[in-house]
PDB file of N, CA and C in Angstrom:
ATOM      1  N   UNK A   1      -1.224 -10.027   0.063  1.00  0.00           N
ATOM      2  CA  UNK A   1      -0.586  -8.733   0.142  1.00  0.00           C
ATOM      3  C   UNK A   1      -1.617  -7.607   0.220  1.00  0.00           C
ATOM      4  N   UNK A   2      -2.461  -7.868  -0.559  1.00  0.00           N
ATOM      5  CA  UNK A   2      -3.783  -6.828  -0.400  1.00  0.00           C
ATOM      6  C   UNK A   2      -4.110  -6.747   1.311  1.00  0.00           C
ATOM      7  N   UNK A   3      -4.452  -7.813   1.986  1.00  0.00           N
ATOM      8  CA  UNK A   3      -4.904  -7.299   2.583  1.00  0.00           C
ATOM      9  C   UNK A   3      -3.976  -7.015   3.622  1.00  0.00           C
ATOM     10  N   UNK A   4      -2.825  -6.787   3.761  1.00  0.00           N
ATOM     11  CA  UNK A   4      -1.581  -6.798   4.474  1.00  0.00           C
ATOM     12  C   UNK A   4      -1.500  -4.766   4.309  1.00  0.00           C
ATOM     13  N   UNK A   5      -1.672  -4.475   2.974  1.00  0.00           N
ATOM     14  CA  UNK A   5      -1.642  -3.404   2.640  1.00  0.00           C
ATOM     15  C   UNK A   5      -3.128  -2.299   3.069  1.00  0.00           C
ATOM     16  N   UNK A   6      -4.017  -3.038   3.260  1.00  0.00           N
ATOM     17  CA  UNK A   6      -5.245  -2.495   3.689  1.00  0.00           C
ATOM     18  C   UNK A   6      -5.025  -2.476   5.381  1.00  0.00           C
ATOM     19  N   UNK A   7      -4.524  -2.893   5.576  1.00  0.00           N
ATOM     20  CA  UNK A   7      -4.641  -3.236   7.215  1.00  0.00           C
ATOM     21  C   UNK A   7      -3.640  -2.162   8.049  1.00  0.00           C
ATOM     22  N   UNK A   8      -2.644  -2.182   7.105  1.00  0.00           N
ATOM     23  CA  UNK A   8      -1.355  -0.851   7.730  1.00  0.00           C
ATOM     24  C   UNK A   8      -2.229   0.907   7.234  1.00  0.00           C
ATOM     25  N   UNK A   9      -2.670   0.502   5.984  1.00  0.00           N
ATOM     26  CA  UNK A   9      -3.446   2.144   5.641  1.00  0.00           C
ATOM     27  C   UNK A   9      -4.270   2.163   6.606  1.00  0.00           C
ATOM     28  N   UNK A  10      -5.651   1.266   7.302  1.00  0.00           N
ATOM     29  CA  UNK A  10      -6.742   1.728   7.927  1.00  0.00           C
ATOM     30  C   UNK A  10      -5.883   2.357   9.318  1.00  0.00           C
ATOM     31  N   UNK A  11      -4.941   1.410   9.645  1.00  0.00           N
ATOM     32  CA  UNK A  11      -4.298   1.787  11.379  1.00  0.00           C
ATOM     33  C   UNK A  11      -3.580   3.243  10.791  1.00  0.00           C
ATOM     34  N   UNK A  12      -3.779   3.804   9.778  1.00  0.00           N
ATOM     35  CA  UNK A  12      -3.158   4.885   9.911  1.00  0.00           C
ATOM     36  C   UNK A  12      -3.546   6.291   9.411  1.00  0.00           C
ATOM     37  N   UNK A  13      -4.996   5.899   9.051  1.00  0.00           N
ATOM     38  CA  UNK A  13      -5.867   7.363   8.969  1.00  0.00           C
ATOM     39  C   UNK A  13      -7.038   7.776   9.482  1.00  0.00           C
ATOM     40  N   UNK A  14      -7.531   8.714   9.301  1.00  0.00           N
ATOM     41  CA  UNK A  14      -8.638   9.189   9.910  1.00  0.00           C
ATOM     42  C   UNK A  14      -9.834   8.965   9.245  1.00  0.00           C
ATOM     43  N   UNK A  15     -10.047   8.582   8.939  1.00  0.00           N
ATOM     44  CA  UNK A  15     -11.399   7.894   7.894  1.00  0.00           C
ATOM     45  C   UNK A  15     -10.926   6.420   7.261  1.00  0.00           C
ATOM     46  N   UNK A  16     -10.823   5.170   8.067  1.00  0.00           N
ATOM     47  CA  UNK A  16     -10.723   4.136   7.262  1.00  0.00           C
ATOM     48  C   UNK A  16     -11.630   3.189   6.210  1.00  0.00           C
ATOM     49  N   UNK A  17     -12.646   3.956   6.247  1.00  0.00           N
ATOM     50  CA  UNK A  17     -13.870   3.105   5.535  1.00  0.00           C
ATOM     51  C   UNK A  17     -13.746   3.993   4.201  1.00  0.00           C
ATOM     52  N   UNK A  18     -12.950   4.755   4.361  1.00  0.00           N
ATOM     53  CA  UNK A  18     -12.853   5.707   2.409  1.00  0.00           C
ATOM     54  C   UNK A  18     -11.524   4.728   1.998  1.00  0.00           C
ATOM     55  N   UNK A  19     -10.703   3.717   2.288  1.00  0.00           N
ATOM     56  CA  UNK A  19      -9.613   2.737   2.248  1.00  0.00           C
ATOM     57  C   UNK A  19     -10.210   2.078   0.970  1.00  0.00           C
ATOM     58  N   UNK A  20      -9.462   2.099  -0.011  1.00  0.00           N
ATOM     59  CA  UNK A  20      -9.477   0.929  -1.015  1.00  0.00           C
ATOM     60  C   UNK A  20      -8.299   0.641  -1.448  1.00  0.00           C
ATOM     61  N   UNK A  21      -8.331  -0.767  -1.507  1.00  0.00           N
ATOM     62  CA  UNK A  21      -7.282  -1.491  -2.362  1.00  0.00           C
ATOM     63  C   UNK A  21      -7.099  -2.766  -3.087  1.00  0.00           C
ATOM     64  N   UNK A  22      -6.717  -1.970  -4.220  1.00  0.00           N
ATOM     65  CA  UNK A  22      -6.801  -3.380  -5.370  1.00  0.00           C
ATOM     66  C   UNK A  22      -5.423  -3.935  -5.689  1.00  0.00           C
ATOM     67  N   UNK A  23      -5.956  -5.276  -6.336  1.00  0.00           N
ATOM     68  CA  UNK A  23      -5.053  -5.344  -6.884  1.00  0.00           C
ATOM     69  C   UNK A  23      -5.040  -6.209  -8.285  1.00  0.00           C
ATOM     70  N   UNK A  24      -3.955  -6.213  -9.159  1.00  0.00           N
ATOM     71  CA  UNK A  24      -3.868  -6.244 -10.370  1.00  0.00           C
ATOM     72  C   UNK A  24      -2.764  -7.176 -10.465  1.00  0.00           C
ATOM     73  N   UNK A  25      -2.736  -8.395 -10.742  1.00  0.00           N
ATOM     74  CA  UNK A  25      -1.692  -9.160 -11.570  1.00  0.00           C
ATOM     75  C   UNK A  25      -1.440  -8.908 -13.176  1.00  0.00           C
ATOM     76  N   UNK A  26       0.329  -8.487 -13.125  1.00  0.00           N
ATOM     77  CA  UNK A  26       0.882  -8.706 -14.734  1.00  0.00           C
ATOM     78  C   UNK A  26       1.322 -10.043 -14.419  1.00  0.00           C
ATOM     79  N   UNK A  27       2.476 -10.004 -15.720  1.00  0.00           N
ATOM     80  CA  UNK A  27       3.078 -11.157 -16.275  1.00  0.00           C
ATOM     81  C   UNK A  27       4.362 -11.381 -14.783  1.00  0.00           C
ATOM     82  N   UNK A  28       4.897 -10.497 -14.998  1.00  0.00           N
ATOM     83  CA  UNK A  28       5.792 -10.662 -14.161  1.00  0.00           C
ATOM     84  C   UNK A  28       6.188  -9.642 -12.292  1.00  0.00           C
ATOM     85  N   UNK A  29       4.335  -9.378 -12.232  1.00  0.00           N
ATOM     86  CA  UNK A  29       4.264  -8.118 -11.255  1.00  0.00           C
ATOM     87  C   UNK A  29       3.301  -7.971 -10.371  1.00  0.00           C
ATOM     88  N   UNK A  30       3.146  -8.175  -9.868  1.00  0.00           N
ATOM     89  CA  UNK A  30       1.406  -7.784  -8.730  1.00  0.00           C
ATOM     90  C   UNK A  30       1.355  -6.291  -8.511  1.00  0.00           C
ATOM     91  N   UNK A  31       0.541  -5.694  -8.768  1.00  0.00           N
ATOM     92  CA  UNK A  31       0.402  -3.687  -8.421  1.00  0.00           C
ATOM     93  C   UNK A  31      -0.317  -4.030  -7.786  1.00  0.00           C
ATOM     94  N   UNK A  32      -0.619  -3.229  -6.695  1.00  0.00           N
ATOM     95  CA  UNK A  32      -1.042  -3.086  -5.238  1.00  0.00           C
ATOM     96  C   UNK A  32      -1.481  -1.320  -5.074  1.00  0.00           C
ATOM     97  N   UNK A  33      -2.740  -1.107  -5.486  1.00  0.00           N
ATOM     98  CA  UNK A  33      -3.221   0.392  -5.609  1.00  0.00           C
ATOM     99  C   UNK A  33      -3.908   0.480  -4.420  1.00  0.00           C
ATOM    100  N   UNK A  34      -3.166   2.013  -3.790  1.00  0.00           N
ATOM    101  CA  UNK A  34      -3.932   2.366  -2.645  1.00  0.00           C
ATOM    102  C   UNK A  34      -4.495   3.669  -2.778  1.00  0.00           C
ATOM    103  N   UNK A  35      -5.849   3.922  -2.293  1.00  0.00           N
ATOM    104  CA  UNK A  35      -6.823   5.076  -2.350  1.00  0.00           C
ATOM    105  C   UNK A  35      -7.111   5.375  -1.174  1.00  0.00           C
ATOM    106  N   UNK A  36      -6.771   6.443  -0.795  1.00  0.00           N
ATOM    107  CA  UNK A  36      -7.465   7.279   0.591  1.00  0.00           C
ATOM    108  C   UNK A  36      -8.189   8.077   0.270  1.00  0.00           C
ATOM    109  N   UNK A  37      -8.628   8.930   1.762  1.00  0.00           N
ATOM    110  CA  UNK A  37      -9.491   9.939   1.194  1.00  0.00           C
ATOM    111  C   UNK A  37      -8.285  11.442   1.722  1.00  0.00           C
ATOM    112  N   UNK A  38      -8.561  12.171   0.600  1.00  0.00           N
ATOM    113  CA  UNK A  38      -7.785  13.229   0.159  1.00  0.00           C
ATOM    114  C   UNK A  38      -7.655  13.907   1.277  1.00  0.00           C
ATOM    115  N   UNK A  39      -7.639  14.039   2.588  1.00  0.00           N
ATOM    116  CA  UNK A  39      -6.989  14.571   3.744  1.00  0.00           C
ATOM    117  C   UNK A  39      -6.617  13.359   4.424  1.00  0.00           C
ATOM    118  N   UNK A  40      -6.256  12.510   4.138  1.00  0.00           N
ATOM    119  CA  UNK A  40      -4.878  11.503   4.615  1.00  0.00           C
ATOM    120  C   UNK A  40      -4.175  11.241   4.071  1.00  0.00           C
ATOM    121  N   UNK A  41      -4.121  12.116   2.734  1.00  0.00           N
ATOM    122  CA  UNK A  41      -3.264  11.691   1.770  1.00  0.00           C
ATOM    123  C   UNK A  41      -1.794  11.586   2.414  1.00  0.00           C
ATOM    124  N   UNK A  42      -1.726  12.876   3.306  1.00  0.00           N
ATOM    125  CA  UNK A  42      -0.279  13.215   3.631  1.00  0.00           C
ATOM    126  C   UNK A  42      -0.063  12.024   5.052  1.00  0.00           C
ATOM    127  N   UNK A  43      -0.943  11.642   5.471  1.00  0.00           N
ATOM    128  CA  UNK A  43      -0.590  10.340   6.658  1.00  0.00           C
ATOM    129  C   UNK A  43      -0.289   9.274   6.098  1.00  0.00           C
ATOM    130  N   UNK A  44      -0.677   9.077   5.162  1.00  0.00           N
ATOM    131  CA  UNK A  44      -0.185   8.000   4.392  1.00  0.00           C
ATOM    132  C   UNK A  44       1.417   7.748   3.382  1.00  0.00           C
ATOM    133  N   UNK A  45       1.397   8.945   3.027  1.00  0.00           N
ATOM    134  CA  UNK A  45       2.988   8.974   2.416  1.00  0.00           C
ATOM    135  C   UNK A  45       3.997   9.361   3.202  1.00  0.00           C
ATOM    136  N   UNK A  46       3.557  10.087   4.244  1.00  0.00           N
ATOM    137  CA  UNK A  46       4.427  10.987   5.493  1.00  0.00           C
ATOM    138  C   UNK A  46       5.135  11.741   4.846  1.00  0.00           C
ATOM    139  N   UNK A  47       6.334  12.522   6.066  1.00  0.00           N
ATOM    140  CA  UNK A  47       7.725  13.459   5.529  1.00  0.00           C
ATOM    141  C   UNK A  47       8.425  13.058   4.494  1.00  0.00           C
ATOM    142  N   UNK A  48       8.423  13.605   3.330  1.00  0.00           N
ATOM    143  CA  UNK A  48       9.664  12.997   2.738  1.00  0.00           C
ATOM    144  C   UNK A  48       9.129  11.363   1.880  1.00  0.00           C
ATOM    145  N   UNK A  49       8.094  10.798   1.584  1.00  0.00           N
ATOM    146  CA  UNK A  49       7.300   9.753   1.895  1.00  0.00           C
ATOM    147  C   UNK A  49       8.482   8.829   2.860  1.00  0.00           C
ATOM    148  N   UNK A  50       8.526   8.853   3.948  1.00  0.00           N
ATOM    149  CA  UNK A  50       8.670   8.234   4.851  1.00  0.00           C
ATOM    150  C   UNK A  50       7.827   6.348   5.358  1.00  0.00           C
ATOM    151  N   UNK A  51       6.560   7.054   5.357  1.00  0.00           N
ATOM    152  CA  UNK A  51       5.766   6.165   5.340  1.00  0.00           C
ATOM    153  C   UNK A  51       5.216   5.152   4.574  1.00  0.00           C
ATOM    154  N   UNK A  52       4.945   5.964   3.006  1.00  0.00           N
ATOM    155  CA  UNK A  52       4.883   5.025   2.207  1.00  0.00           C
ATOM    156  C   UNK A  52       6.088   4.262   1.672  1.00  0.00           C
ATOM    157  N   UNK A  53       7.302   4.641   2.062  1.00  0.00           N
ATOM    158  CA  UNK A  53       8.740   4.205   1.835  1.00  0.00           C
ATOM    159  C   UNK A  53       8.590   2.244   3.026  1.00  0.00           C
ATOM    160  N   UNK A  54       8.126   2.787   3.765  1.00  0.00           N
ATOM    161  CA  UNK A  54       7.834   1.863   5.135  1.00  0.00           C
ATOM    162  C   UNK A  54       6.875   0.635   4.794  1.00  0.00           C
ATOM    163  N   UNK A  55       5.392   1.450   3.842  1.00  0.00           N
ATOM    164  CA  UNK A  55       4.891   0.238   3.417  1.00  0.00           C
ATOM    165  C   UNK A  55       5.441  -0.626   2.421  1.00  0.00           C
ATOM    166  N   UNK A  56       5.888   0.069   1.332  1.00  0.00           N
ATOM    167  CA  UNK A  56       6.456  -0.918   0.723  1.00  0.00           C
ATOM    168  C   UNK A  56       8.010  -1.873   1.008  1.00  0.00           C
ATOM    169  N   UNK A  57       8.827  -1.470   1.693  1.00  0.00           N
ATOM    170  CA  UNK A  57       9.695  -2.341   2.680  1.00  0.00           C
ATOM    171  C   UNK A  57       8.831  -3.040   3.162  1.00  0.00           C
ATOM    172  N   UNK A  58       7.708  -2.905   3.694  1.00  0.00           N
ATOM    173  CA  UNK A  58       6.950  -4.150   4.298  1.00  0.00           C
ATOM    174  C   UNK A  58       6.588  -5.248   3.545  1.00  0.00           C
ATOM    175  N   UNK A  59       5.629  -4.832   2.805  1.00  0.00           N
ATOM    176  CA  UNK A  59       4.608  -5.369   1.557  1.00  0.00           C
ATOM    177  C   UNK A  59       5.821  -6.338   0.573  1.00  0.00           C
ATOM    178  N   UNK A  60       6.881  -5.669   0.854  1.00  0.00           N
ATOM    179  CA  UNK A  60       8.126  -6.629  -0.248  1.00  0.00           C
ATOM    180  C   UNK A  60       8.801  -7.329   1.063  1.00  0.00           C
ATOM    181  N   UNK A  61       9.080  -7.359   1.712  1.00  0.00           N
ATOM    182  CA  UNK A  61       9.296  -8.178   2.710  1.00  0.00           C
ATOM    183  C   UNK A  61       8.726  -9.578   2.775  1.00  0.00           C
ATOM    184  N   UNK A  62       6.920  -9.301   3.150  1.00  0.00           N
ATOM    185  CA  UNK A  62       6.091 -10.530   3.473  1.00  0.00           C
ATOM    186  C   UNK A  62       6.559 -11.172   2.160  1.00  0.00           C
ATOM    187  N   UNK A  63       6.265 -10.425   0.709  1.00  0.00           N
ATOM    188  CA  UNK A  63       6.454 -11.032  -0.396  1.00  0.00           C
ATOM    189  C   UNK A  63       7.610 -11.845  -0.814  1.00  0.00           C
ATOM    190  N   UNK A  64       8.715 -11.768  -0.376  1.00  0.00           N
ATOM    191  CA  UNK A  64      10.309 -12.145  -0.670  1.00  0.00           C
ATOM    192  C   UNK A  64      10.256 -13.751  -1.068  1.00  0.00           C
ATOM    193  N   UNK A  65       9.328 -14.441  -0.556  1.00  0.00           N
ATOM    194  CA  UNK A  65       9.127 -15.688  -0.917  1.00  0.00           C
ATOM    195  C   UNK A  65       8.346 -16.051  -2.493  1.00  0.00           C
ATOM    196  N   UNK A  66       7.863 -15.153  -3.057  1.00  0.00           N
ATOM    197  CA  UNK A  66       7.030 -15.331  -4.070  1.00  0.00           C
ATOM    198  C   UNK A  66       8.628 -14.665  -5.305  1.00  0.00           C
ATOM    199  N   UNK A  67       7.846 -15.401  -6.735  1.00  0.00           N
ATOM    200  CA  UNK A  67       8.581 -14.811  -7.452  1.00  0.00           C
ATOM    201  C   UNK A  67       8.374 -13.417  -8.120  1.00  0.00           C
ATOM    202  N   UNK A  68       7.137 -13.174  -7.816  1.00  0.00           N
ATOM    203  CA  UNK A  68       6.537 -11.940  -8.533  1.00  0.00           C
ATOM    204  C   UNK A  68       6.985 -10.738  -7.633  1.00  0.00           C
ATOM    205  N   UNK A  69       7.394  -9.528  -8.829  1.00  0.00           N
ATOM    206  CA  UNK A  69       7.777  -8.362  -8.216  1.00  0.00           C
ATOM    207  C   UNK A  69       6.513  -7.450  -7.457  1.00  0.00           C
ATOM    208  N   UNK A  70       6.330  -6.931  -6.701  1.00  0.00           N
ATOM    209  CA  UNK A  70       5.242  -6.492  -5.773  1.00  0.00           C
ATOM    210  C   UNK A  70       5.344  -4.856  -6.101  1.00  0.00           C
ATOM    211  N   UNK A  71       4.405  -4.352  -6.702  1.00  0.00           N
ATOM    212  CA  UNK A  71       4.478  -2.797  -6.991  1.00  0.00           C
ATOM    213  C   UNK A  71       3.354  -2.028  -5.623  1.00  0.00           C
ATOM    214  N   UNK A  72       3.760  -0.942  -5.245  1.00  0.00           N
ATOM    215  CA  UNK A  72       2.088  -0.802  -4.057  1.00  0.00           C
ATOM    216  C   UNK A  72       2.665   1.102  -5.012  1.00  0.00           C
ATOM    217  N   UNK A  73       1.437   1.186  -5.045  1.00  0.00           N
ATOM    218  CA  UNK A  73       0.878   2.700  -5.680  1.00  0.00           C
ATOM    219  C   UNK A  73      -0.311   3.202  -4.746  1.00  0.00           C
ATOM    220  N   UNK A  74       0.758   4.680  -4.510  1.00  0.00           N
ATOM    221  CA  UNK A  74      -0.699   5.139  -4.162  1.00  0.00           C
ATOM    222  C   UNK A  74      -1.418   5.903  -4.672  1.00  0.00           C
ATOM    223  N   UNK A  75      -2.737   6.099  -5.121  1.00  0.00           N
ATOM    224  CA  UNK A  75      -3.279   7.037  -6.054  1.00  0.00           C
ATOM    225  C   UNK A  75      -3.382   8.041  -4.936  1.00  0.00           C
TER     226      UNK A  75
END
């Protein structure tokens, strides 16, 4: 999922090498933290977060087969 989530942020800002993303297993959760650099902030969440609404429909999508709930944050 990480890198599923790294791969939709780089195709979608203007500086992809400032892109980080981690991630963190709980008990019952995978968090999925995304970091841009602070003038893509708004390409990345879009109108309304539009976009980041989009990644995570995605990111829980690929996931639907796993039992763990899939969190994606963006800092």
């Amino acid at each position: 999922m990480k890198n599923l989530v790294e791969v939709l942020a780089k195709s979608l800002v203007d500086h992809p090498e400032e892109v980080v993303v981690t991630e963190n297993e709980k008990e019952d959760a995978i968090v999925i933290s995304l970091t841009v650099a602070q003038e893509d902030m708004g390409k990345v969440i879009g109108k309304q977060g539009r976009i980041a609404k989009a990644i995570r429909s995605i990111v829980k999508a690929a996931a639907s087969k796993s039992d763990k709930k899939i969190i994606v944050e963006i800092m």
